[in-house]
Protein backbone atom coordinates (compact mmCIF):
# COMPACT_ATOMS: atom_id res chain seq x y z
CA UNK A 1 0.00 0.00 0.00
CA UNK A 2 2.91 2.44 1.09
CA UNK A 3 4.55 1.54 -2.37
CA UNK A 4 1.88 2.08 -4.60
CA UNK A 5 1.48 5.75 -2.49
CA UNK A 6 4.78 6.46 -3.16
CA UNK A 7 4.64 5.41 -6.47
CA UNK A 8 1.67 8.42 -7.58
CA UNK A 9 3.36 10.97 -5.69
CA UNK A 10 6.56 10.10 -7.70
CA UNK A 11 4.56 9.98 -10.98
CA UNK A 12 2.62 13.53 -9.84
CA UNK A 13 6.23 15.42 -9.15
CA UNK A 14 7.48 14.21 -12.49
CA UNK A 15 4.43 16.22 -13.83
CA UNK A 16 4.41 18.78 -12.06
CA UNK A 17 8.33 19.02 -12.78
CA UNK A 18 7.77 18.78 -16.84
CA UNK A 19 5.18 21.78 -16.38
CA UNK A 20 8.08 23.91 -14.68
CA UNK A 21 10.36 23.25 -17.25
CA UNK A 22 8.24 23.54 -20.14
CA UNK A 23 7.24 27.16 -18.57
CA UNK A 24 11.25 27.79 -17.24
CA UNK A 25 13.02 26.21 -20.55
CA UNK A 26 12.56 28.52 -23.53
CA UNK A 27 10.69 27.07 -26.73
CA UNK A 28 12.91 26.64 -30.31
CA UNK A 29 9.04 27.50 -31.42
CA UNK A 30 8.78 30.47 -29.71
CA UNK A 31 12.26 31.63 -30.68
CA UNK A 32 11.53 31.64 -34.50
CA UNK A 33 8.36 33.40 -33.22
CA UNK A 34 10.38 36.39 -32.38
CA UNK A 35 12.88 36.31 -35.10
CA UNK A 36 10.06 36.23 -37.45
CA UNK A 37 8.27 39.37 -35.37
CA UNK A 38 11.59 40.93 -35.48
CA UNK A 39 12.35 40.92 -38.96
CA UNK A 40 8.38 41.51 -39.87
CA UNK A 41 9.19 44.75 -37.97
CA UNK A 42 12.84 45.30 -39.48
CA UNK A 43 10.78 44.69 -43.02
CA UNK A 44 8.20 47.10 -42.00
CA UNK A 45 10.47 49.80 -41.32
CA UNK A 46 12.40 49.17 -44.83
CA UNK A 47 9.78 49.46 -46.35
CA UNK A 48 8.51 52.53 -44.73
CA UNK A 49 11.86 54.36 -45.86
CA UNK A 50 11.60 52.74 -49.11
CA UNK A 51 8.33 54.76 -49.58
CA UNK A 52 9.60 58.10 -48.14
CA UNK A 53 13.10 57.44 -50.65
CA UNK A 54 10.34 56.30 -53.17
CA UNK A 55 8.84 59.84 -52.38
CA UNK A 56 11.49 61.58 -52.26
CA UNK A 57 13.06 60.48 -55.80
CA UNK A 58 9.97 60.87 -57.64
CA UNK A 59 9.96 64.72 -56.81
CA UNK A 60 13.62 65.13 -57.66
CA UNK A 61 12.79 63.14 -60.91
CA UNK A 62 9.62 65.57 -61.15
CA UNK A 63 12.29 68.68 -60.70
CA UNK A 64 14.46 67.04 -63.14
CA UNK A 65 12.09 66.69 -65.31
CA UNK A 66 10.59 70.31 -65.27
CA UNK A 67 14.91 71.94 -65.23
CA UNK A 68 15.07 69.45 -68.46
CA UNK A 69 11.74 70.97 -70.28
CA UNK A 70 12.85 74.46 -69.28
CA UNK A 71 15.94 73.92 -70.85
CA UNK A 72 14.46 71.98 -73.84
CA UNK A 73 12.58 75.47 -74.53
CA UNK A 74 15.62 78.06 -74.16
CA UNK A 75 17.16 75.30 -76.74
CA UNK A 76 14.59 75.95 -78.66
CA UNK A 77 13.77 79.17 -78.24
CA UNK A 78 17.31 80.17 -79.08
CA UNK A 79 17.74 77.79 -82.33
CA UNK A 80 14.77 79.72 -82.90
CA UNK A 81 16.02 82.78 -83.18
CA UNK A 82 19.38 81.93 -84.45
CA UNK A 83 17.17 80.77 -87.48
CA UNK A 84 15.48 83.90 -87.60
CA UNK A 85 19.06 85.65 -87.21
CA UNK A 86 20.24 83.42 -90.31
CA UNK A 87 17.62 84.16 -92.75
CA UNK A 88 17.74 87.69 -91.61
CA UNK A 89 21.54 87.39 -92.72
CA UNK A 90 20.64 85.48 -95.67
CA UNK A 91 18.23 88.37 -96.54
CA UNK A 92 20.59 91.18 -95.64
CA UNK A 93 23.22 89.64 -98.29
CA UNK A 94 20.42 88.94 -101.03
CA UNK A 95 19.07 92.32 -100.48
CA UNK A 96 22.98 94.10 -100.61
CA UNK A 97 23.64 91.73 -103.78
CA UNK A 98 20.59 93.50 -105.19
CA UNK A 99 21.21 96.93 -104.40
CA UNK A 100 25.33 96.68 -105.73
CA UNK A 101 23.49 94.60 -109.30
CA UNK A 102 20.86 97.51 -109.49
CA UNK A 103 23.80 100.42 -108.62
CA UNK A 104 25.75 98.63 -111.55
CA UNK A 105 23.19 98.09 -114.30
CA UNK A 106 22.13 101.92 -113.62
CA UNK A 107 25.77 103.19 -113.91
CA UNK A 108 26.77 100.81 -116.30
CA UNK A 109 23.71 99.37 -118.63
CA UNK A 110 22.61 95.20 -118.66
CA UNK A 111 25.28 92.82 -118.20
CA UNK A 112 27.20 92.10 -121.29
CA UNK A 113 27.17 88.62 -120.16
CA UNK A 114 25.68 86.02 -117.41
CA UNK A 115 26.36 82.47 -116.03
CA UNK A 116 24.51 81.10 -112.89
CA UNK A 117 26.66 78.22 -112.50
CA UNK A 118 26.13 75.35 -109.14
CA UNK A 119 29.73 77.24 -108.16
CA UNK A 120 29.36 81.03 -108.80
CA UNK A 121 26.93 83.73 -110.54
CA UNK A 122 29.03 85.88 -112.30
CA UNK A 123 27.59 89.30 -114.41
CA UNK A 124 30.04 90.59 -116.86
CA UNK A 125 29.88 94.33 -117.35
CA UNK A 126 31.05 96.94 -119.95
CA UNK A 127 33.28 99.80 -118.49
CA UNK A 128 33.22 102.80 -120.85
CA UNK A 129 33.89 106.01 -119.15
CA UNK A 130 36.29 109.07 -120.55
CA UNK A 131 39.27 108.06 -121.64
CA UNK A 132 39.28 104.45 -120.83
CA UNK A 133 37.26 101.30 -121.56
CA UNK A 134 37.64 97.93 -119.99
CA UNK A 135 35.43 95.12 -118.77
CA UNK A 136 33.90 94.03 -115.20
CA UNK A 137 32.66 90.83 -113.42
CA UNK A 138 30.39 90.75 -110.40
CA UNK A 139 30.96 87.15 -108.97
CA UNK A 140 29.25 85.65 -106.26
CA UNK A 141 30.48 82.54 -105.25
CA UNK A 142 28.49 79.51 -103.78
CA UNK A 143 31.37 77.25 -103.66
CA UNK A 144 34.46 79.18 -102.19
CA UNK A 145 36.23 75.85 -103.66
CA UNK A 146 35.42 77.34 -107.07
CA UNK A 147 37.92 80.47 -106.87
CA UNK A 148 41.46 78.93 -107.41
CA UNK A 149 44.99 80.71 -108.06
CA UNK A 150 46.73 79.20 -111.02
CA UNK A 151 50.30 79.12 -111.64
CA UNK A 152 51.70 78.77 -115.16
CA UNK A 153 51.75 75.20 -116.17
CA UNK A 154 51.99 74.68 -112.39
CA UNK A 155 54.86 75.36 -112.35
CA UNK A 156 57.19 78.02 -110.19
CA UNK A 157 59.92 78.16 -112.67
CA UNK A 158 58.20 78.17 -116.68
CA UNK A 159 58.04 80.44 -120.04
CA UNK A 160 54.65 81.64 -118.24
CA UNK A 161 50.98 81.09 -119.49
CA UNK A 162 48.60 83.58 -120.84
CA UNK A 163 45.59 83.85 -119.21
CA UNK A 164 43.26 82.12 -121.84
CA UNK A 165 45.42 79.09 -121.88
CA UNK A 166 45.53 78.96 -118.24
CA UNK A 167 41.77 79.19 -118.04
CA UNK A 168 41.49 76.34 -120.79
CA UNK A 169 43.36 73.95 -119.27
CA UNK A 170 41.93 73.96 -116.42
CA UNK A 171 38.00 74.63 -117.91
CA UNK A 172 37.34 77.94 -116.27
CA UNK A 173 34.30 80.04 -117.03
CA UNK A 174 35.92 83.48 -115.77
CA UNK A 175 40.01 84.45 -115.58
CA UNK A 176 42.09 87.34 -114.78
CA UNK A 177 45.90 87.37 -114.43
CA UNK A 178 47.27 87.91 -111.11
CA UNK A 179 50.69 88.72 -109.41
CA UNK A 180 53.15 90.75 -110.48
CA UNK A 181 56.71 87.94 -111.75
CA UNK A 182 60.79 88.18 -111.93
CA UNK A 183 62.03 87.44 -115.97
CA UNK A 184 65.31 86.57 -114.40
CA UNK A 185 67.29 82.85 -115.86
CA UNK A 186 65.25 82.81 -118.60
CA UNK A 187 62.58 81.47 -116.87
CA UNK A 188 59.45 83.61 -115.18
CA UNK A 189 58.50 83.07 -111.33
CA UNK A 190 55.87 84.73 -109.11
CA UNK A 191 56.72 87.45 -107.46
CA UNK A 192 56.51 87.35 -103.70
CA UNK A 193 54.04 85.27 -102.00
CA UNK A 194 51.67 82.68 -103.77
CA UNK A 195 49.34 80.20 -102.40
CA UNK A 196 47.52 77.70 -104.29
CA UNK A 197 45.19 75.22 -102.87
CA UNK A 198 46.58 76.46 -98.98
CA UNK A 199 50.22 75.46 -100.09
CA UNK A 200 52.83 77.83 -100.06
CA UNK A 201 54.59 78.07 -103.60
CA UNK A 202 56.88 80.77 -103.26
CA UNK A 203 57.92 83.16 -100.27
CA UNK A 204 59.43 86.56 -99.90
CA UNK A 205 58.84 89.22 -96.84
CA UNK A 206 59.29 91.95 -99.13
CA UNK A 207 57.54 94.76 -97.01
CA UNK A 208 56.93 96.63 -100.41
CA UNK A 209 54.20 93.96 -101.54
CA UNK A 210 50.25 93.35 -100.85
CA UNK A 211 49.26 89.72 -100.43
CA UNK A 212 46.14 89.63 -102.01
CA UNK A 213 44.26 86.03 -101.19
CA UNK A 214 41.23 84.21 -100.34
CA UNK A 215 40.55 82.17 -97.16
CA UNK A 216 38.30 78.60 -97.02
CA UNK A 217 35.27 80.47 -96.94
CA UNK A 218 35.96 82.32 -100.36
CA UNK A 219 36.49 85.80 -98.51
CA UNK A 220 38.82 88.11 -99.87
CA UNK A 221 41.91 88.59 -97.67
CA UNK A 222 45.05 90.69 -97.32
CA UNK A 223 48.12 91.86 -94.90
CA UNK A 224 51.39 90.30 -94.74
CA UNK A 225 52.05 86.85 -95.02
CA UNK A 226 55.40 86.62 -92.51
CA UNK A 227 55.63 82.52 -92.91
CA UNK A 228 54.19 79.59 -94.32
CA UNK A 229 52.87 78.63 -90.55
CA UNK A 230 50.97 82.53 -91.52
CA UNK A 231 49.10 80.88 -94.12
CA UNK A 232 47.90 77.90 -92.12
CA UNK A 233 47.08 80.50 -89.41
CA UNK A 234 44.98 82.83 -91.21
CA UNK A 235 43.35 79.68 -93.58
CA UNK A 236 44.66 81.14 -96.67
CA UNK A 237 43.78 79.35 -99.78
CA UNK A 238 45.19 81.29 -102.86
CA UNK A 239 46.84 83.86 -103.17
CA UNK A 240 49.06 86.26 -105.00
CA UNK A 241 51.23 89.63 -104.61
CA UNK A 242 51.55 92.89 -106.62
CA UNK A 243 51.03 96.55 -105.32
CA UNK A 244 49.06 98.74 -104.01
CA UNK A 245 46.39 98.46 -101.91
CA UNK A 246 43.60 101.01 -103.25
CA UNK A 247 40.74 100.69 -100.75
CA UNK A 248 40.70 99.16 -96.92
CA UNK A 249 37.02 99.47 -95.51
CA UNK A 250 35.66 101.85 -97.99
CA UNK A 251 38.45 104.34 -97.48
CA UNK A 252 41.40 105.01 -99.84
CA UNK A 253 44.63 104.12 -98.81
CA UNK A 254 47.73 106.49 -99.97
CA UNK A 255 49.30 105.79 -103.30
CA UNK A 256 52.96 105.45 -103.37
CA UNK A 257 54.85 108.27 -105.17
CA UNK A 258 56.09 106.03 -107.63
CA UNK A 259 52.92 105.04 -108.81
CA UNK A 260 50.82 108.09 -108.51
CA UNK A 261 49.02 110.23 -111.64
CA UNK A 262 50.22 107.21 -113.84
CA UNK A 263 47.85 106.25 -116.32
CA UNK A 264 48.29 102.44 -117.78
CA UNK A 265 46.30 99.02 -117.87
CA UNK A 266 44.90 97.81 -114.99
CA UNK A 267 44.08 94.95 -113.40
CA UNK A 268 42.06 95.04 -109.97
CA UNK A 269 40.04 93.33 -107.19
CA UNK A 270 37.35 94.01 -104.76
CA UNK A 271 34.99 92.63 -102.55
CA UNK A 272 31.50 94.33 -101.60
CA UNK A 273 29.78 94.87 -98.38
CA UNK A 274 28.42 91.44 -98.80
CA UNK A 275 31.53 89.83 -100.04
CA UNK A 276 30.99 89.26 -103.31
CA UNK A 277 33.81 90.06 -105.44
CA UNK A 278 34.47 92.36 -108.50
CA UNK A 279 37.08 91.69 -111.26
CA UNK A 280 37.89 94.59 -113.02
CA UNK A 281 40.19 94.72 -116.16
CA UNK A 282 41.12 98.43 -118.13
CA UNK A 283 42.87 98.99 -121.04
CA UNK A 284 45.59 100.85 -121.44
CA UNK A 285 48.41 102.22 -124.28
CA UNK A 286 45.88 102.42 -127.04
CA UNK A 287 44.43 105.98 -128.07
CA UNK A 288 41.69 105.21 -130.34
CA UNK A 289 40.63 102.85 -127.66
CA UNK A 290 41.49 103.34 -124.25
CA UNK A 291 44.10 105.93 -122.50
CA UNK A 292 43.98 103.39 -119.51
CA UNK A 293 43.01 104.60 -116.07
CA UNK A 294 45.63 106.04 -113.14
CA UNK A 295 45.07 104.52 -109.64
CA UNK A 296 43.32 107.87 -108.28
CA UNK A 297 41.16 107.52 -110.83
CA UNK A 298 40.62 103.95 -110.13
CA UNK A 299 39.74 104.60 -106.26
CA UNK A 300 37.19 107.07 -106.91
CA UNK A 301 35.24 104.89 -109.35
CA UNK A 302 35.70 101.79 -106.89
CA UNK A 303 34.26 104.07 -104.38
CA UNK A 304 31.06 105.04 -106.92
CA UNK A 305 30.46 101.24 -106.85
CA UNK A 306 30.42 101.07 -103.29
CA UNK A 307 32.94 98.65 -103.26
CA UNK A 308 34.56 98.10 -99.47
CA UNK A 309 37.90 96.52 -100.33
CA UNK A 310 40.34 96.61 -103.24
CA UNK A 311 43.90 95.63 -104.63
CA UNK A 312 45.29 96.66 -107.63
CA UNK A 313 47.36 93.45 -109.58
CA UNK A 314 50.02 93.33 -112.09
CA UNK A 315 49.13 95.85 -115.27
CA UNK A 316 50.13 96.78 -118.48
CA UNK A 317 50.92 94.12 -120.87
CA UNK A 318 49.90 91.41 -118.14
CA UNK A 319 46.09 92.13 -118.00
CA UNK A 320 43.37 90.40 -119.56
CA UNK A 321 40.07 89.55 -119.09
CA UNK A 322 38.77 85.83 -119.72
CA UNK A 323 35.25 84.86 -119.75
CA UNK A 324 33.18 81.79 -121.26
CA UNK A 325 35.80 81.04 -123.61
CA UNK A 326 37.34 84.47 -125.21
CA UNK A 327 39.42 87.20 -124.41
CA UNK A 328 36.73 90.50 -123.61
CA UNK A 329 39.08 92.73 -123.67
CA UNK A 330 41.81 94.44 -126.10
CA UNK A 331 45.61 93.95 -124.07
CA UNK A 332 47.85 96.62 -125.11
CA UNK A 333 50.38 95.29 -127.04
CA UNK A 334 47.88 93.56 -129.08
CA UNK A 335 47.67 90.18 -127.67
CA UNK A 336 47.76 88.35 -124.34
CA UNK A 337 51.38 88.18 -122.23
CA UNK A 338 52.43 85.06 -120.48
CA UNK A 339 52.69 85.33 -116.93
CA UNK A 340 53.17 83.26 -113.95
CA UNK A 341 50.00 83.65 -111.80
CA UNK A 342 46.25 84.05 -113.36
CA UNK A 343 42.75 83.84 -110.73
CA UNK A 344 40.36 82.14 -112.36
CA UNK A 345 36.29 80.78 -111.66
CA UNK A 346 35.01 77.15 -112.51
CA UNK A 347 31.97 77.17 -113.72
């Protein structure tokens, strides 16, 4: 009886004891409990920041967004009116080109002859004026590729080239000789400095000489040429040299003694407001045609042109006029000279 007593107690402690320990000893299922609460909460909170960085981007991408369409319309607004500034340009030089064509045909009749060519339009005038005739090209250039300096069989050193042949030979549609040349060894050579196709062909710092060129963009050019790094530098394609300089920004520039009050053929440049150019060719030496024209003269009918710029080239026996396949004008000894340099337009 005593054992069987002792026996439930026993079994009732043990009970009791496993209760205790359930409730003392923690549960592996109640620990994943809490680390699942715990990162439910961590989650929770990530996500919560996640919302407020989610937040917080989309306004900075809304503020991007509104800097980048306010700057999308200044683009705009100024391609808009660089455009406008453009055809305003494009207008300006149209409506100049008219005015100088209109100032000529009124002074000077209808163009003798025309050619609108993909490279240049060029309107060929007949100079007639007391004491002198000659003949005059208007050119304005659309490719200033088409505008090239020439030498003599391309050559430094030949027996020269007259200016028909040069223009022949190399298919021109307008020509006029160039730079003034040495006769020395038998052979002709340019005088000075000459550039052809932005290569130096011959160099001399003579201070007494005008470089006459044109740069890449077809733009007449001048000043001295102190190197061949010079050329590079100023983007000098052609050019030639002779004196003097007749007109700098619509001013006259002083005519050295040597030259002054002396009437003979002429050859001469210009450029108008708008840059297109003027060829101008007088004869010279021949009473019952032409007295020729001194450079005095020569400035103040440059000036009635309105012409901004312009260079007076090698003279005399040297000029001639080419243009769509003849000579227009009447050189003084009777027929063309060779020289060494000639400025011609492909058609």
């Amino acid at each position: 009886m005593l054992s069987k007593l002792n026996l439930f107690f026993f079994l009732l402690f043990a009970t009791v004891c496993g209760i205790v320990i359930a409730f003392v000893e923690p549960s592996p299922l109640l620990g994943k409990m809490d680390k699942l609460t715990s990162k439910h909460t961590e989650l929770s909170n990530q996500m919560e920041k996640l919302e407020e960085t989610s937040s917080e981007t989309k306004k900075v991408l809304q503020e991007i967004r509104v800097a980048v369409d306010l700057e999308k319309k200044e683009i705009e607004e100024q391609q808009k009116m660089i455009n406008n500034l453009v055809a305003t340009s494009k207008n300006t030089t149209k409506t100049t080109g008219d005015v100088s064509d209109n100032l000529l045909t009124n002074m000077l009749g209808d163009p003798i002859g025309q050619t609108f060519g993909k490279n240049a339009r060029i309107k060929v005038f007949s100079l007639k004026e007391a004491g002198y005739r000659g003949v005059m090209a208007k050119v304005r250039l659309h490719n200033p590729n088409a505008i090239k300096m020439v030498l003599a069989d391309d050559k430094v050193y030949s027996n020269g080239e007259t200016t028909s042949q040069s223009a022949r030979r190399k298919g021109a549609i307008l020509a006029i000789n160039a730079g003034g040349f040495n006769t020395g060894k038998g052979k002709l050579s340019p005088l000075g400095v000459t550039v052809v196709d932005g290569q130096v062909k011959t160099f001399s710092d003579n201070p007494n000489l005008s470089f006459v060129g044109f740069d890449k963009n077809g733009h007449l050019t001048r000043g001295r040429v102190t190197s061949a790094a010079d050329v590079k530098k100023k983007g000098i394609m052609q050019g030639a040299s002779f004196l003097p300089v007749l007109l700098e920004g619509g001013k006259k520039k002083p005519i050295p003694s040597a030259w002054a009050n002396k009437r003979e053929p002429r050859t001469l440049i210009g450029n108008f407001e708008n840059g297109d150019l003027l060829f101008i060719v007088i004869d010279g030496r021949n009473k019952d045609w032409s007295n020729g024209v001194t450079l005095e003269e020569a400035q103040r009918k440059l000036l009635e042109f309105k012409v901004r710029d312009a260079y007076n080239l090698d003279g005399g026996g040297s000029s001639a006029f080419y243009y769509n396949g003849k000579v227009m004008n009447q050189p003084s000894s009777g027929k063309e000279r060779p020289v060494t340099t000639n400025l011609i337009i492909m058609p």
